[in-house]
N, C-alpha and C. Protein backbone atom coordinates (compact mmCIF):
# COMPACT_ATOMS: atom_id res chain seq x y z
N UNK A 1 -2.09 22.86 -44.27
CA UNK A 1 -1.38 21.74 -43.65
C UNK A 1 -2.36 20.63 -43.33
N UNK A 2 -1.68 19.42 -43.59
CA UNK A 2 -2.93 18.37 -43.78
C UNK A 2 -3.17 17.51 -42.07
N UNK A 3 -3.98 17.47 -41.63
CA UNK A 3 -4.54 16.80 -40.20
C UNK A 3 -3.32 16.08 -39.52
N UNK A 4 -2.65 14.76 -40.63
CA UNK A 4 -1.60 13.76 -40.44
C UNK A 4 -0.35 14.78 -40.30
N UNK A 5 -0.15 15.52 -41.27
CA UNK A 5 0.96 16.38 -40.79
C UNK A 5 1.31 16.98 -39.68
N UNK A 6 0.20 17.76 -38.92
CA UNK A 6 -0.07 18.46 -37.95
C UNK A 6 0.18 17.54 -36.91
N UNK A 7 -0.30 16.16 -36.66
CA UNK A 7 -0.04 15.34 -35.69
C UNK A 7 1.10 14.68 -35.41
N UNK A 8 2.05 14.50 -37.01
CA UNK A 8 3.20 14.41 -36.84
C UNK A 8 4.29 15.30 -36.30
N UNK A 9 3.92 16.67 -36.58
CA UNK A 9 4.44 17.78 -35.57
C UNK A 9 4.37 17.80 -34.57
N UNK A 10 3.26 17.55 -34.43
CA UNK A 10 3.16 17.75 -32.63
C UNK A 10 3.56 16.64 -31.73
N UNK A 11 3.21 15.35 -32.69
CA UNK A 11 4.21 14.20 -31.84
C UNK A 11 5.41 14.41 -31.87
N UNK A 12 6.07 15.11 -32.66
CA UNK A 12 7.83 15.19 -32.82
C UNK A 12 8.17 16.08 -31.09
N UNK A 13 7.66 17.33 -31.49
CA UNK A 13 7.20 18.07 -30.37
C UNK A 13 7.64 17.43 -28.92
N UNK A 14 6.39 16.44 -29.14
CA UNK A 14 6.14 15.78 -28.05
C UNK A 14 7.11 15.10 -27.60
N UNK A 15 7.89 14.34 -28.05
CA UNK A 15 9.00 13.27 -28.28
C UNK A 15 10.10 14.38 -27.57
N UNK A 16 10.28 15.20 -28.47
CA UNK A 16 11.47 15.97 -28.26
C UNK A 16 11.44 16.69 -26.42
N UNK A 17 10.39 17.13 -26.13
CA UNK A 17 10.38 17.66 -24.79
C UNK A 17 10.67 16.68 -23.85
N UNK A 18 9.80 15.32 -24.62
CA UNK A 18 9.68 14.24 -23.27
C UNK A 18 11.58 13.60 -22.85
N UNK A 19 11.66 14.03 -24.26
CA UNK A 19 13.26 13.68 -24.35
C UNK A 19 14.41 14.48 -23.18
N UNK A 20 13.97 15.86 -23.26
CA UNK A 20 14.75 16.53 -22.81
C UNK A 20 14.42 16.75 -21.43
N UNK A 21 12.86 16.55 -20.91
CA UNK A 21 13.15 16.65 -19.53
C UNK A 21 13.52 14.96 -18.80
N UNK A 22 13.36 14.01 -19.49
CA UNK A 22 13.51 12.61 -19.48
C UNK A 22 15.47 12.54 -18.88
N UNK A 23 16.27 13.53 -19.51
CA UNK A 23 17.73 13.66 -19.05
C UNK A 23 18.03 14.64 -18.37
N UNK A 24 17.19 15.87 -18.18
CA UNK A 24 17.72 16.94 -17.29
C UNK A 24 17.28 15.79 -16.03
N UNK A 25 16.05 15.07 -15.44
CA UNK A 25 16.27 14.58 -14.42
C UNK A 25 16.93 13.30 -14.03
N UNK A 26 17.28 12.58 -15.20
CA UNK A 26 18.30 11.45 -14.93
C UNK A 26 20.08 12.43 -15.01
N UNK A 27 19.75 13.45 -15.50
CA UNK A 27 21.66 13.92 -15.40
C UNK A 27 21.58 13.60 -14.18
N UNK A 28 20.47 14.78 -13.60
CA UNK A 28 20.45 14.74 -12.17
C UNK A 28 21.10 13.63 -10.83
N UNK A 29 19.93 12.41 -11.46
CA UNK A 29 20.05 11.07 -10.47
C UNK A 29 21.52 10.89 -11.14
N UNK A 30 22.12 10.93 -12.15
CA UNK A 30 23.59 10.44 -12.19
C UNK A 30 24.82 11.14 -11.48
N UNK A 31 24.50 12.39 -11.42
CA UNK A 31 25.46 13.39 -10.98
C UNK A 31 25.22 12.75 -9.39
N UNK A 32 24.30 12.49 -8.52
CA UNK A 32 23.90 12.40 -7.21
C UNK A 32 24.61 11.47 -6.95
N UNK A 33 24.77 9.92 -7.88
CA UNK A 33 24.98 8.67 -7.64
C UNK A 33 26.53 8.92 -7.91
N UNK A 34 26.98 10.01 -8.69
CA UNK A 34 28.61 10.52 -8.86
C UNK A 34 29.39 10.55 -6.99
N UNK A 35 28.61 11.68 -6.66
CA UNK A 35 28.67 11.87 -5.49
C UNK A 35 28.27 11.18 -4.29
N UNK A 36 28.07 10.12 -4.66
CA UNK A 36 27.63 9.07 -3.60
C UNK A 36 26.58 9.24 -2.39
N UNK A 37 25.35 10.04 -3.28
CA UNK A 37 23.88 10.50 -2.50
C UNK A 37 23.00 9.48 -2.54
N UNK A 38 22.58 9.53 -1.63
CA UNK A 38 21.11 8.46 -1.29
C UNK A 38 20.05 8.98 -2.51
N UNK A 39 20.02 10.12 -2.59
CA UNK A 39 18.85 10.86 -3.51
C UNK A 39 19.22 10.50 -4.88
N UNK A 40 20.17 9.82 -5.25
CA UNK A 40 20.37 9.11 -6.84
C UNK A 40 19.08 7.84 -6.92
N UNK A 41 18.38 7.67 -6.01
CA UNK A 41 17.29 6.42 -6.49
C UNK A 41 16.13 7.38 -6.72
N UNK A 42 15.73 8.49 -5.72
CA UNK A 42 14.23 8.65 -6.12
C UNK A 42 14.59 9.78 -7.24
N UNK A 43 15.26 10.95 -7.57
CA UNK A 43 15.39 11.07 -8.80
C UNK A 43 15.86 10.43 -10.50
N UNK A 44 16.22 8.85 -9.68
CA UNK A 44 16.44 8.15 -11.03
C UNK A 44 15.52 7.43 -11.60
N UNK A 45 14.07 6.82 -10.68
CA UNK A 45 12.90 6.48 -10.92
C UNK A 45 11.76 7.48 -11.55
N UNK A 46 12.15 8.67 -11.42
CA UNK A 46 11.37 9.70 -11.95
C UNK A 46 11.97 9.54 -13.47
N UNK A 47 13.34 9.71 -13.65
CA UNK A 47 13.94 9.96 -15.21
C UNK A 47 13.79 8.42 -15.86
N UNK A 48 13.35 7.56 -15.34
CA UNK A 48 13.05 5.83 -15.95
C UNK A 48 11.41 5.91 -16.56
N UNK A 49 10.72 6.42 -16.05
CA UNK A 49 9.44 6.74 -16.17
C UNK A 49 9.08 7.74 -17.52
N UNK A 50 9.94 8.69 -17.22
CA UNK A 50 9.87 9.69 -18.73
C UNK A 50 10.61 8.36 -19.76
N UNK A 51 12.03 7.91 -19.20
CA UNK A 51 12.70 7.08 -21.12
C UNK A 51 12.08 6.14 -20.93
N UNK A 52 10.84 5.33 -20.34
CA UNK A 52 10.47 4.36 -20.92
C UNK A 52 9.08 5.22 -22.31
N UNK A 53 8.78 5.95 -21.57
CA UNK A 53 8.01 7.14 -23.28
C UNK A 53 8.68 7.26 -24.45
N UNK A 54 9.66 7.95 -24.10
CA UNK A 54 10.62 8.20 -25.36
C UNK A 54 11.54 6.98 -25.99
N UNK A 55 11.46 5.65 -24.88
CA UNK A 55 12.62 4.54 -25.75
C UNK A 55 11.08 3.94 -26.81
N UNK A 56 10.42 3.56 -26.14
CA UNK A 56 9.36 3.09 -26.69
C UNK A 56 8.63 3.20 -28.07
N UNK A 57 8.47 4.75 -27.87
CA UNK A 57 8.30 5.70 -29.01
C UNK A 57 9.26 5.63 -30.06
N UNK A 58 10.58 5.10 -30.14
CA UNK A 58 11.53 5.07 -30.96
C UNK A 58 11.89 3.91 -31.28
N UNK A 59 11.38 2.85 -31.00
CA UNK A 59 11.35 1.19 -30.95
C UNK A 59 12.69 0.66 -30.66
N UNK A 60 13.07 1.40 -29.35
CA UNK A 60 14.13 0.59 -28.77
C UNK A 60 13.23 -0.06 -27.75
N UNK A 61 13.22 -1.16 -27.86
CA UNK A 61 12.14 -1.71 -26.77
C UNK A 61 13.03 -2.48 -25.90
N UNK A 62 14.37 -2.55 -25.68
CA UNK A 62 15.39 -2.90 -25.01
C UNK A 62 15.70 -2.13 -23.86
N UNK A 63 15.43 -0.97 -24.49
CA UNK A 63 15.52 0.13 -23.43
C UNK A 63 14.87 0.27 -22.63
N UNK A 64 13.31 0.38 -23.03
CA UNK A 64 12.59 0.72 -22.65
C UNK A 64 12.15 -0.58 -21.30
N UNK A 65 11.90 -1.49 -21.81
CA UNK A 65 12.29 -2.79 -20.58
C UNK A 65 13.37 -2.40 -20.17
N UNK A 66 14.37 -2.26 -19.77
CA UNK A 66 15.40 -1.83 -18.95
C UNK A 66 15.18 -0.85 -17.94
N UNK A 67 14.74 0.19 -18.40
CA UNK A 67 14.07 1.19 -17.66
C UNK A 67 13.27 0.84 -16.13
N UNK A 68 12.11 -0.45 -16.86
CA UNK A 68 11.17 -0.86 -15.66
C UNK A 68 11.83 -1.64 -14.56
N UNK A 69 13.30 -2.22 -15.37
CA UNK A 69 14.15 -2.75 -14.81
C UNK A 69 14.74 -2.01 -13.46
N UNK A 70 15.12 -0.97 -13.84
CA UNK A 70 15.77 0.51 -13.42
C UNK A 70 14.75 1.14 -12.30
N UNK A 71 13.55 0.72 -12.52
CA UNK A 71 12.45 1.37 -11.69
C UNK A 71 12.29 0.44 -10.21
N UNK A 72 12.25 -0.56 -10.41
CA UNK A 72 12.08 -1.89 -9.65
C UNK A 72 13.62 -1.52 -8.89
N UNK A 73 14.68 -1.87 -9.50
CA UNK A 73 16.19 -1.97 -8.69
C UNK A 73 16.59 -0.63 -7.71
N UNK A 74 16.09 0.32 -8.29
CA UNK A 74 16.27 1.13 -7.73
C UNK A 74 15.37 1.57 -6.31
N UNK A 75 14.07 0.80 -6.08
CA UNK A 75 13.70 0.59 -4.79
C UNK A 75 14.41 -0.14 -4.43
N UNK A 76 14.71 -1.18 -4.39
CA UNK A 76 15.69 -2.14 -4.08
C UNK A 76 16.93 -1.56 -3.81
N UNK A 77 17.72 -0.52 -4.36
CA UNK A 77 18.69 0.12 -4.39
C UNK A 77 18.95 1.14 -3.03
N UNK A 78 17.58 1.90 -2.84
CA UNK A 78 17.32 2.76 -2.24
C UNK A 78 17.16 2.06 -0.68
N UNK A 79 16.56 1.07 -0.67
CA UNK A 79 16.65 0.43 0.66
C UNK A 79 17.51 -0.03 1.13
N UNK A 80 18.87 -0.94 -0.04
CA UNK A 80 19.65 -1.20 0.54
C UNK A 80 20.64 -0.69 1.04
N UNK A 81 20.67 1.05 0.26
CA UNK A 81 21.83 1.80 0.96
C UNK A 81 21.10 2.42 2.21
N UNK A 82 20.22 2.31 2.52
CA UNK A 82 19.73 2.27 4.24
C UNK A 82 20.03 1.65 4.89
N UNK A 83 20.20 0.16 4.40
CA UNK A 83 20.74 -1.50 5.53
C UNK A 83 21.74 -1.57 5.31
N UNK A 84 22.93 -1.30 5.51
CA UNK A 84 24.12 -1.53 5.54
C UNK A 84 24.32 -3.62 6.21
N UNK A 85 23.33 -3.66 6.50
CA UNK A 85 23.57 -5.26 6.57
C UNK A 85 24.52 -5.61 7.16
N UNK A 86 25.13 -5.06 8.24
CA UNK A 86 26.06 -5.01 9.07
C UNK A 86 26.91 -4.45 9.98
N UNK A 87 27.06 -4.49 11.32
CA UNK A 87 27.47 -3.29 11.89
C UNK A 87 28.54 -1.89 11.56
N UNK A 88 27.91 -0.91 11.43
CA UNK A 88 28.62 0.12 10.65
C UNK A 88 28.63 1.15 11.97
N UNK A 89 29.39 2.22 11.03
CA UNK A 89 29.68 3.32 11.98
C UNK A 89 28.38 4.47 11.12
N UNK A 90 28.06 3.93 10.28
CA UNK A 90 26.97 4.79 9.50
C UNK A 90 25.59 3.78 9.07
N UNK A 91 24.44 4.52 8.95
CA UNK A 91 23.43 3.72 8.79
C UNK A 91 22.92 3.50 7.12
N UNK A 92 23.85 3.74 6.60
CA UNK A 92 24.06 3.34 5.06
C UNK A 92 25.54 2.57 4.88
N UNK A 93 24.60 1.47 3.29
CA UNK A 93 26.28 1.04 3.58
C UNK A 93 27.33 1.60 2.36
N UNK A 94 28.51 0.80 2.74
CA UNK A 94 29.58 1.41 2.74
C UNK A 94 30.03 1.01 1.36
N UNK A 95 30.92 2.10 0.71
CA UNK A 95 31.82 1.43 -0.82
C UNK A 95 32.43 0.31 -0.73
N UNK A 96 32.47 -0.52 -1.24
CA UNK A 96 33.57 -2.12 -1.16
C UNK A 96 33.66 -2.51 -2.40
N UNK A 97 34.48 -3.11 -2.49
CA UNK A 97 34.80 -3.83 -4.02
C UNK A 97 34.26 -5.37 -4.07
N UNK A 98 33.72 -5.54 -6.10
CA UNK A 98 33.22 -6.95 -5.56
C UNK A 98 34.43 -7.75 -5.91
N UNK A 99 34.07 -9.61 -5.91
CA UNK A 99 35.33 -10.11 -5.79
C UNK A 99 35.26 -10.46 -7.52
N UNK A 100 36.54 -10.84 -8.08
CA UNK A 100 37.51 -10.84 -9.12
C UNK A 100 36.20 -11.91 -10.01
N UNK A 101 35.58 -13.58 -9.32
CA UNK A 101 34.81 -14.21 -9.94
C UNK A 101 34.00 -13.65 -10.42
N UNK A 102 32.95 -12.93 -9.39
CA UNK A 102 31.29 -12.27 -9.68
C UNK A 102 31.74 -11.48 -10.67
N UNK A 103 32.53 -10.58 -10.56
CA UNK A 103 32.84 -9.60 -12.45
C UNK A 103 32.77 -10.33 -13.64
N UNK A 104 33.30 -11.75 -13.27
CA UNK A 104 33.55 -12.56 -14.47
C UNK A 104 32.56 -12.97 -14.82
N UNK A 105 31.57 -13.43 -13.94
CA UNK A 105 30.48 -14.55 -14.49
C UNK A 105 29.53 -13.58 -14.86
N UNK A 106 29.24 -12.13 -13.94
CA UNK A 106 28.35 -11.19 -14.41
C UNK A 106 28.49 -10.77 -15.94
N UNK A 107 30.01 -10.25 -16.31
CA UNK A 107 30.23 -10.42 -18.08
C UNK A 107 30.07 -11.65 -18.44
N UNK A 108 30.46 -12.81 -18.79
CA UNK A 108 30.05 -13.66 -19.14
C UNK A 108 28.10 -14.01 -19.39
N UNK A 109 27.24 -13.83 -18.32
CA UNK A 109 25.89 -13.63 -18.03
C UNK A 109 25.71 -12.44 -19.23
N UNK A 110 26.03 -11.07 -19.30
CA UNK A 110 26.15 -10.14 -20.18
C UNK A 110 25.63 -10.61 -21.27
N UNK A 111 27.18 -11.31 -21.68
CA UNK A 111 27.10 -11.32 -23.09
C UNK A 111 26.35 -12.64 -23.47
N UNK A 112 25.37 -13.61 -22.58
CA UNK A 112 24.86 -14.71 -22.68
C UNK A 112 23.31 -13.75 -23.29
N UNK A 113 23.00 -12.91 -22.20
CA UNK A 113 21.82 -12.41 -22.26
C UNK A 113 21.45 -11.30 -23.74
N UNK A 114 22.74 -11.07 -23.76
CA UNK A 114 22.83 -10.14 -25.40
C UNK A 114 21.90 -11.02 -26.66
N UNK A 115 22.87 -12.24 -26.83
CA UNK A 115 22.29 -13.20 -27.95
C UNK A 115 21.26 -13.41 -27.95
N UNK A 116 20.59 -13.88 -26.28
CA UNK A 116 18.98 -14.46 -26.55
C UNK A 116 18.62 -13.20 -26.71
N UNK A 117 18.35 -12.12 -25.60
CA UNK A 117 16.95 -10.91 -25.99
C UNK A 117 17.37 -10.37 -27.67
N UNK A 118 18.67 -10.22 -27.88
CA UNK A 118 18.64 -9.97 -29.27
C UNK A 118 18.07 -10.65 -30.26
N UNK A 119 18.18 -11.84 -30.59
CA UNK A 119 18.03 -12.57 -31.31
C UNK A 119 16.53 -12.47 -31.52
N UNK A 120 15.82 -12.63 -30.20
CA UNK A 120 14.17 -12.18 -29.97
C UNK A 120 14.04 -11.07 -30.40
N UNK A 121 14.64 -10.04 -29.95
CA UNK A 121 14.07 -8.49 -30.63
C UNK A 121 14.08 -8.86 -32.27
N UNK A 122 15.16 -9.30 -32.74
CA UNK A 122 15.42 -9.77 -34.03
C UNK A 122 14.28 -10.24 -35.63
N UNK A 123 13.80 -11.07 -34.15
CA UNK A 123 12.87 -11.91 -35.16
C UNK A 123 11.43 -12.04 -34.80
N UNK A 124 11.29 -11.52 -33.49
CA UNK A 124 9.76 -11.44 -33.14
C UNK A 124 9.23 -9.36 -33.27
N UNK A 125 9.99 -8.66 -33.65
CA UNK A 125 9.74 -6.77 -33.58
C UNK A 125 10.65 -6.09 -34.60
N UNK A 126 10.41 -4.85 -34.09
CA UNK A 126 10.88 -4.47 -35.34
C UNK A 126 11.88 -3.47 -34.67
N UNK A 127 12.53 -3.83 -33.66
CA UNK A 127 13.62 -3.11 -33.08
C UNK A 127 14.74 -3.02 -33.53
N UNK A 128 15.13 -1.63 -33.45
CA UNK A 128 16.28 -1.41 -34.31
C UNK A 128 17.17 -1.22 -33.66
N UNK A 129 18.39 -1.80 -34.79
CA UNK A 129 19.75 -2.65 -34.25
C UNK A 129 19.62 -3.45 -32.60
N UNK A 130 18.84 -4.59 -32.71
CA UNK A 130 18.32 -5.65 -31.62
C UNK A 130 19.93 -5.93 -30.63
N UNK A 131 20.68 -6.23 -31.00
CA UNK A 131 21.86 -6.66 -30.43
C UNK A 131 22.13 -5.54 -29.52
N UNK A 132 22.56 -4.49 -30.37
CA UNK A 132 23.25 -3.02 -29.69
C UNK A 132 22.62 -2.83 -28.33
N UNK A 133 21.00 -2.76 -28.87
CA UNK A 133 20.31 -2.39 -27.60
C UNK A 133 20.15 -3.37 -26.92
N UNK A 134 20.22 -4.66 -27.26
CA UNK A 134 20.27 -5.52 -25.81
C UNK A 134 21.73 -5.55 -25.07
N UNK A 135 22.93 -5.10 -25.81
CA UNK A 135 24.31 -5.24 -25.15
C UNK A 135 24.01 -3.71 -23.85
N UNK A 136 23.31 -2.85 -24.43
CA UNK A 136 22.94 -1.85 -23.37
C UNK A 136 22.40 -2.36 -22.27
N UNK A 137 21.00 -3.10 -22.53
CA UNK A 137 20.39 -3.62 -21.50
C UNK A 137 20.78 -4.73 -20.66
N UNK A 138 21.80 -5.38 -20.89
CA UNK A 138 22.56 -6.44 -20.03
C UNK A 138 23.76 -5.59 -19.45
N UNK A 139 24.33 -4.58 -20.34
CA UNK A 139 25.44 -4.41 -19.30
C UNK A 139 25.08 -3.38 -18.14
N UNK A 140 23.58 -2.80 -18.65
CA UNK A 140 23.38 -1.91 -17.55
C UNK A 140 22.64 -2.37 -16.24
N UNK A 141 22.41 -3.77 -16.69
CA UNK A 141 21.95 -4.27 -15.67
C UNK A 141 22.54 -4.86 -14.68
N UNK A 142 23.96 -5.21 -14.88
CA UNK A 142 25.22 -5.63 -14.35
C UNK A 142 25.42 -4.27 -12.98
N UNK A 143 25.56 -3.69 -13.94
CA UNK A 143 26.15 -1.40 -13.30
C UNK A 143 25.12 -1.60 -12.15
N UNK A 144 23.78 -1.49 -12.78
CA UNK A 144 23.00 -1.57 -11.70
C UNK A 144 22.96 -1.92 -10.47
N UNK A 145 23.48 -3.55 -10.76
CA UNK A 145 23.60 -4.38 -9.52
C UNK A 145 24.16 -4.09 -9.02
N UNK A 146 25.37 -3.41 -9.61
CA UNK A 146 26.84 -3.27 -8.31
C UNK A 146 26.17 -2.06 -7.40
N UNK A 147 25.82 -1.13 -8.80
CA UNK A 147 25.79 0.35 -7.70
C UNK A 147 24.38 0.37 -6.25
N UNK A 148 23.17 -0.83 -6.69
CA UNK A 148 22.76 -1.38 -5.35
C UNK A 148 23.66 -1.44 -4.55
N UNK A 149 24.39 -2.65 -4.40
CA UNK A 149 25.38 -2.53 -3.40
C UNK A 149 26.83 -1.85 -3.21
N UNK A 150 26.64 -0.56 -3.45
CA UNK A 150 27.73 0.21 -3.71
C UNK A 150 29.16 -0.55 -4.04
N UNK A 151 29.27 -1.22 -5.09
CA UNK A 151 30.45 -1.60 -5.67
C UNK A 151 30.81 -0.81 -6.28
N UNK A 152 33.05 -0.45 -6.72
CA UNK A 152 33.20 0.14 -6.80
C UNK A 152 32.84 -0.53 -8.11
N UNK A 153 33.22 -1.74 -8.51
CA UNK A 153 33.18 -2.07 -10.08
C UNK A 153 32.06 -1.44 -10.63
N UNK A 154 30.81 -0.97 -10.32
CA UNK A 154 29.74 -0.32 -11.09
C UNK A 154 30.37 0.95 -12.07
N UNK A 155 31.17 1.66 -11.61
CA UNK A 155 31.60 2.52 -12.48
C UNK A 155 32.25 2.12 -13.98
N UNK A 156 33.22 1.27 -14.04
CA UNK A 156 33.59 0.85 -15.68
C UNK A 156 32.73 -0.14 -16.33
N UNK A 157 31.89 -0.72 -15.70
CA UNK A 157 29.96 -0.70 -16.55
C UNK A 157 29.92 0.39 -16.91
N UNK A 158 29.46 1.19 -16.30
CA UNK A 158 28.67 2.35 -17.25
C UNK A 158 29.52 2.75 -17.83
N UNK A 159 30.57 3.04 -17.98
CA UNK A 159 31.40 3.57 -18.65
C UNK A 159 31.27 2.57 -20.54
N UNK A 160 31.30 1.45 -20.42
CA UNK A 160 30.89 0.56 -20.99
C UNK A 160 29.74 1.22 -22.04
N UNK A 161 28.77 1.10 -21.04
CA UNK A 161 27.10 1.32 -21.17
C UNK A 161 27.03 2.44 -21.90
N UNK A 162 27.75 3.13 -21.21
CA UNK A 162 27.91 4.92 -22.29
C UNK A 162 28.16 5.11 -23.61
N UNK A 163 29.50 4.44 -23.67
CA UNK A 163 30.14 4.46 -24.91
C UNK A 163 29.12 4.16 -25.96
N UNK A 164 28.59 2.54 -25.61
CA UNK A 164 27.77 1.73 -26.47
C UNK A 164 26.37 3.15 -27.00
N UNK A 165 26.18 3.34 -26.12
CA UNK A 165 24.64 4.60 -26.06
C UNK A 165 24.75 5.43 -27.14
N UNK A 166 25.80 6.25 -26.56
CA UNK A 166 26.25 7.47 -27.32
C UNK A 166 26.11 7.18 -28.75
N UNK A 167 26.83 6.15 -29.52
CA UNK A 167 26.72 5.76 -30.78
C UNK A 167 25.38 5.35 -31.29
N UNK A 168 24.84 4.48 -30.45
CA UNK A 168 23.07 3.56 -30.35
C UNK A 168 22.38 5.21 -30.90
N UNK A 169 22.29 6.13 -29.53
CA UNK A 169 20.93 7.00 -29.96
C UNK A 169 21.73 8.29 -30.43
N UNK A 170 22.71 8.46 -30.87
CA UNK A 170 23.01 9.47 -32.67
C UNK A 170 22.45 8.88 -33.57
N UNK A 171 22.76 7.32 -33.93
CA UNK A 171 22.01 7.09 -34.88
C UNK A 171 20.94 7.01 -34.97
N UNK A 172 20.13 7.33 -34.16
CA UNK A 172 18.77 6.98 -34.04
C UNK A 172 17.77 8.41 -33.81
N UNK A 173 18.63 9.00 -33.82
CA UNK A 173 18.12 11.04 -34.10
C UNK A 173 18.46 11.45 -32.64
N UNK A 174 18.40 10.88 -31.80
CA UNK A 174 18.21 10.83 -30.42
C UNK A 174 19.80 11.65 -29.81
N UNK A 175 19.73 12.96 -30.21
CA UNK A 175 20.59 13.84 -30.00
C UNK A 175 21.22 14.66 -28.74
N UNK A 176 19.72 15.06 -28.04
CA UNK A 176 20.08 15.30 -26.78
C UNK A 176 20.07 14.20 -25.79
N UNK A 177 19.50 13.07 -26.13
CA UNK A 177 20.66 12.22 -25.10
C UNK A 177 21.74 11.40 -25.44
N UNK A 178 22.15 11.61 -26.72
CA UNK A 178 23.43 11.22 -26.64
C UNK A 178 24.21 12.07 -26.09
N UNK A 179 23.91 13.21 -26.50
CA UNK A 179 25.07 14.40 -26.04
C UNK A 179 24.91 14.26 -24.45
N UNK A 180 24.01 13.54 -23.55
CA UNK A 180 23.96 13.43 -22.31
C UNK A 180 24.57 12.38 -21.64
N UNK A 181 24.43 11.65 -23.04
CA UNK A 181 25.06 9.88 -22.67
C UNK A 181 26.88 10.15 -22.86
N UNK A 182 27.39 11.25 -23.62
CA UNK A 182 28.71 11.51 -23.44
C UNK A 182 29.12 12.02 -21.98
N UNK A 183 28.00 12.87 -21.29
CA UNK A 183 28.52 13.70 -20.10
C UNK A 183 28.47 12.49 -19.51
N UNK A 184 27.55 11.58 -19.38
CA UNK A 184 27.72 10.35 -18.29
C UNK A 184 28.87 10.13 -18.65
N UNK A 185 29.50 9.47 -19.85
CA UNK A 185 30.58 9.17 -19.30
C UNK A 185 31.72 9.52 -18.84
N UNK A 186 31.69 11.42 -19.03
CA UNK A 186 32.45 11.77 -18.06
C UNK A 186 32.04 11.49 -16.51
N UNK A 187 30.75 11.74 -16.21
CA UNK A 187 30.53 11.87 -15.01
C UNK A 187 30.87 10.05 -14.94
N UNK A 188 31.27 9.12 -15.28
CA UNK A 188 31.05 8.23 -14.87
C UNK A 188 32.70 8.20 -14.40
N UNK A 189 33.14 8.74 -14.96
CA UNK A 189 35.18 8.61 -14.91
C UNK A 189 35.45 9.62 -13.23
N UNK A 190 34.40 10.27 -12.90
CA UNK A 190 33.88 11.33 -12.31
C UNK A 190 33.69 10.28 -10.52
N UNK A 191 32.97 9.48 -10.88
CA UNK A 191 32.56 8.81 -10.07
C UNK A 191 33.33 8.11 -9.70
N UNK A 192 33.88 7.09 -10.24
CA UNK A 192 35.01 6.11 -10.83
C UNK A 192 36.06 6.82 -9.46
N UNK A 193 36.60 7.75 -9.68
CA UNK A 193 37.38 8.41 -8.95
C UNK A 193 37.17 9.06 -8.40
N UNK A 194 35.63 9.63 -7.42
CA UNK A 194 35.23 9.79 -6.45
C UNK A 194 35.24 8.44 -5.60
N UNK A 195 34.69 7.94 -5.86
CA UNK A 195 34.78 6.51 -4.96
C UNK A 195 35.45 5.49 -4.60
N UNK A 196 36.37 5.87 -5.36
CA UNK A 196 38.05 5.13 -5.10
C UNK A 196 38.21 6.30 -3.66
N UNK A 197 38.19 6.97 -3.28
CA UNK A 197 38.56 8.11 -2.74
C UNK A 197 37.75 7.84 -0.93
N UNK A 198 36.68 7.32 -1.57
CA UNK A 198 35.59 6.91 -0.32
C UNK A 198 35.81 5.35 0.11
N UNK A 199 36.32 4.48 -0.84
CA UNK A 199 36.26 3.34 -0.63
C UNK A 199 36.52 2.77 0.77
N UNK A 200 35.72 1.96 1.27
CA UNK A 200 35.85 1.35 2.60
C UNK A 200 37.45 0.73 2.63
N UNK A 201 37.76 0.10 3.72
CA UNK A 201 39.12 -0.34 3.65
C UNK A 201 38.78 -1.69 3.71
N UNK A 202 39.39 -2.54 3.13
CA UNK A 202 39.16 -4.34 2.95
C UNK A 202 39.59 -4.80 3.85
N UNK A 203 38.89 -6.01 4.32
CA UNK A 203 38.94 -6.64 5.50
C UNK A 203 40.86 -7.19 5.34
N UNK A 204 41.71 -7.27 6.49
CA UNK A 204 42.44 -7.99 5.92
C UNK A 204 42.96 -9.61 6.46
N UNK A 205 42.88 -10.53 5.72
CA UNK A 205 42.76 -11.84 6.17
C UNK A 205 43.60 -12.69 7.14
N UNK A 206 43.01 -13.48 8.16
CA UNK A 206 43.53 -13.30 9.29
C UNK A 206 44.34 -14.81 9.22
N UNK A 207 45.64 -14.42 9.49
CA UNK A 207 46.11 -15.97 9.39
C UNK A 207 46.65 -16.69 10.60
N UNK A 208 46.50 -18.19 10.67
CA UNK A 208 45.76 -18.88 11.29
C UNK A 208 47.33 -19.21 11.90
N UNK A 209 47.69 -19.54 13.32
CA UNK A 209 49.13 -20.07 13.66
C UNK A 209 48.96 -21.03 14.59
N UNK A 210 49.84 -22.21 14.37
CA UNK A 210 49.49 -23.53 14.92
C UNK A 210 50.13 -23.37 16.34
């Protein structure tokens, strides 16, 4: 067996493990964030750290920036479900829904941000299918935001985000996490309707009499 061969084995190897413990600990942080645990940030910064190895390694470099994305928000994430930012009956805050505009302009923003980083992956790398993986990396960055501030809308993002995945890394050999990127989206339908269940109650608007 020739030197190059041997190293190609063992990088496959390599790839493949980094792969698989890269989703046993993001199932993890997803199943947590299902259930509406504080502990969905520091086990989801651990599983961002392994797929920025393995997106990288596979020249999704969409991903893989997303990830650092994912690493950063999720301190951010983690602090803010400590500050409830307002007087509560709990010292985390609470499920709420966002309003009808911010959904809109956030898709809209989406699909703004798709064209440019695509277009760049496009013509400056050699990233494969540039679009796909930037429609991942904008809409998961949307999910993100909400599930910082526990919106319920974060759930049909990912649901979104999933779908798109699942198809992205089959084609791309990337087997055990697609087959992981399907359970998200159960667990995301999972969530979806856990947190309808928790949802805070909406303020209701106070009208004014002369």
């Amino acid at each position: 067996m020739s030197a190059s061969l041997r190293t190609a084995i063992g990088w496959s190897y390599t790839l493949n493990f980094l792969e698989i413990v890269a989703n046993v600990v993001m199932a993890l942080s997803i199943g947590l964030a299902a259930r509406n645990s504080i502990h969905t940030w520091s086990t989801g910064i651990a599983g961002c750290i392994l797929f920025v190895l393995v997106f990288a390694r596979n020249q999704l470099y969409a991903d893989a920036t997303l990830q650092l994305f994912f690493i950063a928000t999720s301190l951010i994430g983690w602090w803010h479900w400590y500050h409830p930012g307002v007087p509560a009956q709990t010292n985390e805050r609470l499920i709420t829904k966002a309003k009808a505009h911010t959904v809109a302009w956030m898709t809209v923003a989406a699909i703004i941000v798709t064209l440019i980083y695509g277009g760049l992956l496009h013509r400056f790398t050699n990233a494969y299918l540039p679009y796909v993986d930037s429609s991942v990396l904008a809409l998961s960055v949307i999910a993100q935001c909400l599930l910082m501030q526990r919106k319920m809308e974060t759930w049909p993002f990912w649901l979104v985000v999933n779908t798109i995945s699942v198809a992205l890394y089959f084609s791309r050999g990337l087997v055990v996490t697609a087959v992981l990127y399907a359970a998200y989206w159960v667990n995301a339908c999972y969530g979806w309707w856990r947190w309808r269940k928790e949802l805070s109650p909406q303020p209701t608007p106070v009208e004014l009499t002369v």
